[in-house]
Each structure stands twice: as structure tokens, then as C-alpha cells.
N, C-alpha and C. Protein backbone atom coordinates (compact mmCIF):
# COMPACT_ATOMS: atom_id res chain seq x y z
N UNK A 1 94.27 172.53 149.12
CA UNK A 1 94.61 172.09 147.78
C UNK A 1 94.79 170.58 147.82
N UNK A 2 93.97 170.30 146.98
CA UNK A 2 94.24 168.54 146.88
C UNK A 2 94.83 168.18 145.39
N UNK A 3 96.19 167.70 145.63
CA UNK A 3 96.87 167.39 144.53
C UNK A 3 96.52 166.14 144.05
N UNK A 4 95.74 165.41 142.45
CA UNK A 4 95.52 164.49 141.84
C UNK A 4 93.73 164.11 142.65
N UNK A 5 93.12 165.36 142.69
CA UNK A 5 91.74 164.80 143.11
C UNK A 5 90.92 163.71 142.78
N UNK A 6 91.39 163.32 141.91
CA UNK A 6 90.57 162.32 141.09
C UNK A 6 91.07 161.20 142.00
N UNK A 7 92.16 160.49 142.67
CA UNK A 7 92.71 159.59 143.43
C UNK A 7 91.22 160.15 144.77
N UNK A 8 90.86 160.90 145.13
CA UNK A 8 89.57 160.63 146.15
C UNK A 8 88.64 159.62 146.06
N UNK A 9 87.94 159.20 144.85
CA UNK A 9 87.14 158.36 143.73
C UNK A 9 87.49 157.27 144.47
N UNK A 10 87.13 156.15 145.39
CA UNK A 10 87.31 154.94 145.90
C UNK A 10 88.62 155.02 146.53
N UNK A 11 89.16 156.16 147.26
CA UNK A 11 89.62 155.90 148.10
C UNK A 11 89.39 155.76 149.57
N UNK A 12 90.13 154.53 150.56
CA UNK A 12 89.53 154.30 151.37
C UNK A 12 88.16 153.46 151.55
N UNK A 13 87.59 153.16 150.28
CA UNK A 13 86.67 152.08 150.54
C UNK A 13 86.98 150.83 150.25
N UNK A 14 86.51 150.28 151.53
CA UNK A 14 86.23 149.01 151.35
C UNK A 14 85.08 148.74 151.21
N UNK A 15 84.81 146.74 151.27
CA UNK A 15 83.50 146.26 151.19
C UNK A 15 82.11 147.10 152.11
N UNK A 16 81.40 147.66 151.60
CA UNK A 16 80.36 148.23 152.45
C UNK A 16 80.68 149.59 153.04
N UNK A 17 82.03 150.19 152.79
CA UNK A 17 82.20 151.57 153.22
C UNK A 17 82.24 152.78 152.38
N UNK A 18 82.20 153.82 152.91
CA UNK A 18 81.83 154.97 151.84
C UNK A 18 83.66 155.38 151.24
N UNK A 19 83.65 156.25 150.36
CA UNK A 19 85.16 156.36 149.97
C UNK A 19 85.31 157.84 150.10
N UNK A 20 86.35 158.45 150.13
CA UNK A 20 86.56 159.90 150.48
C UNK A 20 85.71 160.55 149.94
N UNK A 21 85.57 160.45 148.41
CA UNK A 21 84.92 161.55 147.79
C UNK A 21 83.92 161.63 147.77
N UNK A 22 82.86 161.16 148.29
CA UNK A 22 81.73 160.71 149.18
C UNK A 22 81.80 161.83 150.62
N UNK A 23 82.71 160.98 151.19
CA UNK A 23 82.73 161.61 152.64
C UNK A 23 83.01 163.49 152.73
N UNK A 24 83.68 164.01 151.06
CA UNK A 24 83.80 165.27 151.11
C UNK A 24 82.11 165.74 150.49
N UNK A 25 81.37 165.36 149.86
CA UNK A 25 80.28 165.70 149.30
C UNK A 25 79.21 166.87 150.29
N UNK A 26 79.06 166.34 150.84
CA UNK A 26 77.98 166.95 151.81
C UNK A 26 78.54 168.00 152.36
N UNK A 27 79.95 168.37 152.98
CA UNK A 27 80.57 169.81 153.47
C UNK A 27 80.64 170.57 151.93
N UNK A 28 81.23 170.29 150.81
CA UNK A 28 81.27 170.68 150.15
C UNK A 28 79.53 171.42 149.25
N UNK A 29 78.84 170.31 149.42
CA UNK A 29 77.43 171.20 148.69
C UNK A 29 76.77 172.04 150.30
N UNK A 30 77.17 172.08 151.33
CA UNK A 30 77.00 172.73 152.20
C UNK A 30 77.85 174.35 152.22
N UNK A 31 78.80 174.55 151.47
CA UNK A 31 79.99 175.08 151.55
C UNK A 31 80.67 175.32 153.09
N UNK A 32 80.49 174.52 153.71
CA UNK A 32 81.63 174.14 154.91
C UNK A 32 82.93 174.16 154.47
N UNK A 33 82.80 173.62 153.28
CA UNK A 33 84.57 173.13 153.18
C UNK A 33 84.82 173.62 151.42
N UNK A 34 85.98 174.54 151.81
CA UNK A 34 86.36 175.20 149.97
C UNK A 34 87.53 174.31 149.47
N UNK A 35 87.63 173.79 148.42
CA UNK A 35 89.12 173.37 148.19
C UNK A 35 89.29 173.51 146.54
N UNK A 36 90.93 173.59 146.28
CA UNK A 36 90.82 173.19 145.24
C UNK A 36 91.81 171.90 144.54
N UNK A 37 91.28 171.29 144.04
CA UNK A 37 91.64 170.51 143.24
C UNK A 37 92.35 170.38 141.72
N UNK A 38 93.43 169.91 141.84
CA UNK A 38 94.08 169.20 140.38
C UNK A 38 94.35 168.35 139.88
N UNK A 39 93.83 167.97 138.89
CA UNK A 39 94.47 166.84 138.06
C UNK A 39 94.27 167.18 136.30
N UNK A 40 94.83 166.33 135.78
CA UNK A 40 94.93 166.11 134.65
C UNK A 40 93.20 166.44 133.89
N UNK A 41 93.26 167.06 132.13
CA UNK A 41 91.66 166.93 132.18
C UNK A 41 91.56 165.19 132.16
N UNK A 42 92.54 164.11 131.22
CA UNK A 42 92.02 163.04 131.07
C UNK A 42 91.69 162.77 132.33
N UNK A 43 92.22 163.05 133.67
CA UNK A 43 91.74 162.35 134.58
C UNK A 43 90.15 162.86 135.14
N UNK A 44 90.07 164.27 135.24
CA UNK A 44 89.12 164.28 135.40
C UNK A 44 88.13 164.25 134.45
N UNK A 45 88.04 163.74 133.33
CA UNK A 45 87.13 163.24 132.20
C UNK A 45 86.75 161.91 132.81
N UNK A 46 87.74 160.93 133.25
CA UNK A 46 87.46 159.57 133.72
C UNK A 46 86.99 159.28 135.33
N UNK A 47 87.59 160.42 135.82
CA UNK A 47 86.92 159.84 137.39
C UNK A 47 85.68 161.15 137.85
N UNK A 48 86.08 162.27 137.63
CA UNK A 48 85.28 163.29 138.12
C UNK A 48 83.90 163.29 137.65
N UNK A 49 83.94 163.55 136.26
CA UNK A 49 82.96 163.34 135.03
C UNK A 49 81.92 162.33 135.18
N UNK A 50 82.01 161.57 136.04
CA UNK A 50 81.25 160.20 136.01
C UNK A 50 80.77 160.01 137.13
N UNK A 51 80.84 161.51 138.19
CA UNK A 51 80.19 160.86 139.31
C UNK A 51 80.00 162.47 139.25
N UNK A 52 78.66 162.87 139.03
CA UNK A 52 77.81 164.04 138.41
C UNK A 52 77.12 165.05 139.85
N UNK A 53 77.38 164.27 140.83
CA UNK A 53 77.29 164.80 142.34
C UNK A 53 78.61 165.37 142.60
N UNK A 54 79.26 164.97 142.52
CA UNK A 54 80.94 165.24 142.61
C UNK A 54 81.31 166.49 141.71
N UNK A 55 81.10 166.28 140.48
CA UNK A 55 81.51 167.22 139.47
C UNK A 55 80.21 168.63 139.71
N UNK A 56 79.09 168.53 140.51
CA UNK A 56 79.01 169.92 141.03
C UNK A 56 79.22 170.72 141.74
N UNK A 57 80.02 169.99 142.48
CA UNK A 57 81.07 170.67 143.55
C UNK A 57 82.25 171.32 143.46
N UNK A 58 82.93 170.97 141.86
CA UNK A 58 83.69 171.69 141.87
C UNK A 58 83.73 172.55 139.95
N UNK A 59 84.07 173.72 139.35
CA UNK A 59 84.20 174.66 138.51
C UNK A 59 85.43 174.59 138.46
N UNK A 60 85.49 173.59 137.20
CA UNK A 60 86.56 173.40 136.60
C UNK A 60 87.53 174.64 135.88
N UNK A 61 89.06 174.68 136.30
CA UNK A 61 89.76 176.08 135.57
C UNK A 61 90.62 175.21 134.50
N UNK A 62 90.94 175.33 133.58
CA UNK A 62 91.72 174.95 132.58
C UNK A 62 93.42 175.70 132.67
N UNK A 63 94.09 175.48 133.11
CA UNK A 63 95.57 176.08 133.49
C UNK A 63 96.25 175.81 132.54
N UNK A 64 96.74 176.38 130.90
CA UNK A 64 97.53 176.01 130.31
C UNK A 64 99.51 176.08 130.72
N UNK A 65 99.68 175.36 129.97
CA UNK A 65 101.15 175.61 129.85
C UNK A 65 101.87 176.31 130.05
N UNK A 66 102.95 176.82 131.02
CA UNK A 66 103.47 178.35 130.94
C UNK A 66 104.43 178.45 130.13
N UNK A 67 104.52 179.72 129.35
CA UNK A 67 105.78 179.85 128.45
C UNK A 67 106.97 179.77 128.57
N UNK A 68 108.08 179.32 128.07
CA UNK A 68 109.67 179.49 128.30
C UNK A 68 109.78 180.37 129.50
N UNK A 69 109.57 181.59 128.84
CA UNK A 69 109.76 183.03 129.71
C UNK A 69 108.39 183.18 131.10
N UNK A 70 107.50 182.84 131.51
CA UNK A 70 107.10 182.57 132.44
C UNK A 70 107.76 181.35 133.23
N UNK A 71 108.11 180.45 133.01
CA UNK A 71 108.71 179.18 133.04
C UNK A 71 110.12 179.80 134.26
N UNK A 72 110.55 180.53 133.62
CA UNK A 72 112.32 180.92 133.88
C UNK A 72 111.46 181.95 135.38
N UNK A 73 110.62 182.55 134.96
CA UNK A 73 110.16 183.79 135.94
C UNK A 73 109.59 183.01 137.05
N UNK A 74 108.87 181.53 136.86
CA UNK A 74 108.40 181.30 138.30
C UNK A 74 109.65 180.12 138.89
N UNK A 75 110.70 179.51 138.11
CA UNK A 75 111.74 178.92 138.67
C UNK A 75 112.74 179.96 139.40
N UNK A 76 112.84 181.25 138.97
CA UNK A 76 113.53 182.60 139.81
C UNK A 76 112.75 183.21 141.25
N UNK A 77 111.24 182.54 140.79
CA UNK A 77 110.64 183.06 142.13
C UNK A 77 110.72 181.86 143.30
N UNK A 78 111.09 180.66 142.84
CA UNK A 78 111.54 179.32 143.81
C UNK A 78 113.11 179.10 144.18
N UNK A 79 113.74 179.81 143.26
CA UNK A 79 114.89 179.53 143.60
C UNK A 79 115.23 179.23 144.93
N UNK A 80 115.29 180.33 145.56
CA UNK A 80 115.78 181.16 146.83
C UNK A 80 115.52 179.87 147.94
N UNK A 81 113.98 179.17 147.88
CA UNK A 81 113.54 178.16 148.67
C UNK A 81 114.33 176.94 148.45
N UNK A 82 114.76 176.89 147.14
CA UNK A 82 115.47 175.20 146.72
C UNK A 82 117.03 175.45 147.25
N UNK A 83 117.54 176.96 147.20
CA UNK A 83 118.45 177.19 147.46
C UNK A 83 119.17 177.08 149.18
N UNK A 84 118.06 177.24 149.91
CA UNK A 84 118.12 176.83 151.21
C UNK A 84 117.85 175.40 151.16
N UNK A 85 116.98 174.81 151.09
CA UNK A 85 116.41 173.94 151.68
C UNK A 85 117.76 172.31 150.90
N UNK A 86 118.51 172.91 149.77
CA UNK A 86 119.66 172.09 149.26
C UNK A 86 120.56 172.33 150.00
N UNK A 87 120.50 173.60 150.25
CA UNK A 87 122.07 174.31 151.12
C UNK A 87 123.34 174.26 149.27
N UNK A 88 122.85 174.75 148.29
CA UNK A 88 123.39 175.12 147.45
C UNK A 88 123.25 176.00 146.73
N UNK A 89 123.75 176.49 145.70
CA UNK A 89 123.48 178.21 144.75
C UNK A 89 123.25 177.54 143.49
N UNK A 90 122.06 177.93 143.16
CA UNK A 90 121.72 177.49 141.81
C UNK A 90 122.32 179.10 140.99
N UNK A 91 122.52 179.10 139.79
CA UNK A 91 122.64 180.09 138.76
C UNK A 91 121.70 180.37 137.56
N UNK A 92 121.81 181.67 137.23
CA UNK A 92 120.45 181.91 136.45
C UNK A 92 120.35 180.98 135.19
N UNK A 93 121.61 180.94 134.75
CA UNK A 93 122.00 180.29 133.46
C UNK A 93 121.18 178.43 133.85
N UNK A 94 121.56 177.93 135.03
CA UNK A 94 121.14 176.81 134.75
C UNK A 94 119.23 177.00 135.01
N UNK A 95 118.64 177.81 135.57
CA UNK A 95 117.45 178.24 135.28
C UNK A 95 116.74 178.11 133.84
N UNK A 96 117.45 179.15 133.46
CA UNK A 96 117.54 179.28 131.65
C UNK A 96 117.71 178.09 131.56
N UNK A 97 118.63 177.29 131.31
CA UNK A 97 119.03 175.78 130.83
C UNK A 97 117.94 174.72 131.21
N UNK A 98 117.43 174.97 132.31
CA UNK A 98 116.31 173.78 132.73
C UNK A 98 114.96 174.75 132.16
N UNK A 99 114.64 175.68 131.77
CA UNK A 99 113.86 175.85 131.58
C UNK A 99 113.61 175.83 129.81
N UNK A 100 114.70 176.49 129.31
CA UNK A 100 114.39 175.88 127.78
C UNK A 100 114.73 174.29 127.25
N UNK A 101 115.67 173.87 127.99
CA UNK A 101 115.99 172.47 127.77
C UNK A 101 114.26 171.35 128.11
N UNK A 102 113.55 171.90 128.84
CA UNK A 102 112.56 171.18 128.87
C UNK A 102 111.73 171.53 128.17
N UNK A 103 111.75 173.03 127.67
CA UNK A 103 110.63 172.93 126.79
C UNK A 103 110.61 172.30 125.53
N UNK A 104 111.38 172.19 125.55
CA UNK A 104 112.36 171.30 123.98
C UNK A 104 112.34 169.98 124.15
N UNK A 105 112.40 168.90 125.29
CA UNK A 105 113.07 167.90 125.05
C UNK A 105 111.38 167.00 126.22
N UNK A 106 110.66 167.80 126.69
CA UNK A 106 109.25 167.72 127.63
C UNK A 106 108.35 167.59 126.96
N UNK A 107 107.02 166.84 126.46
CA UNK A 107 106.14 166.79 125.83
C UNK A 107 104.74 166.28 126.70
């Protein structure tokens, strides 16, 4: 999983060198190498979109928004991890609370 794929696009090049997303091209239309990628659509409208070798490598998924109530259901399925890894007890209520408070106040 490559988080913000579109940051591949001239990275790592310099004067006269190739840049990542380049250097993934060829495993990828080979299928050597599976990945997936996210970013934003504006981003990939501006960086992906425009380099037409690139954008056949990967089948774009559209992931909308999750609802309040999905929202609360996948912060209950992380809890447990934030809860160790803080060494504190979160409660459902502040779940609920961060999860409708953002849908409300998040745009």
C-alpha cells in the first residue's frame, strides 16, 4: 500500500535521473509487483491523469465517506490497538463523541 501515490510523480529525480514512478512502471505492466495506491481524486486528476503510462497500471476504486455509524464501528474495531499502544482506556461514549462530533464540525 502506498499512501499519497501521486507524491511517486518526480520523486527522487534529479537532473538526468529517472523518478520513482518511472522506476515502478515496468514491474508493474509486467505484473511483478501488485500495489495499491491512495490519494485524493484531485490528486490523482493532477499527477496520475497526466502521465497515461502510469494511469494504466493502476484501476482506480472510488472509496466514499463512511457513515456516522460505520465511522463509530471501525473506531471500535481500532480501539483495542490505540488502547495498548497509549497504555490508556478509551470509552465508547468518547468514540460516539469523536465520531459524530466530526461528522458535524469535518468537511
Amino acid at each position: 500500500v502506498i499512501d499519497e501515490v501521486h507524491t511517486l510523480i518526480g520523486a527522487g529525480a534529479a537532473e538526468g535521473a529517472i523518478d520513482a514512478a518511472n522506476i515502478l512502471k515496468p514491474a508493474l505492466a509486467r505484473g511483478e509487483l501488485q500495489c495499491i495506491g491512495a490519494t485524493t481524486l484531485d490528486e490523482y486528476r493532477k499527477h496520475i491523469e497526466r502521465d497515461a503510462a502510469l494511469e494504466r497500471r493502476f484501476q482506480p476504486v472510488m472509496v466514499g465517506e463512511p457513515s456516522v455509524a460505520d465511522t463509530i464501528e471501525i473506531l471500535r474495531g481500532l480501539k483495542e490497538r490505540y488502547e495498548e499502544h497509549h497504555r490508556l482506556k478509551i470509552s465508547d461514549e468518547a468514540l460516539v463523541a469523536a465520531a459524530t462530533l466530526g461528522d458535524r464540525y469535518i468537511s
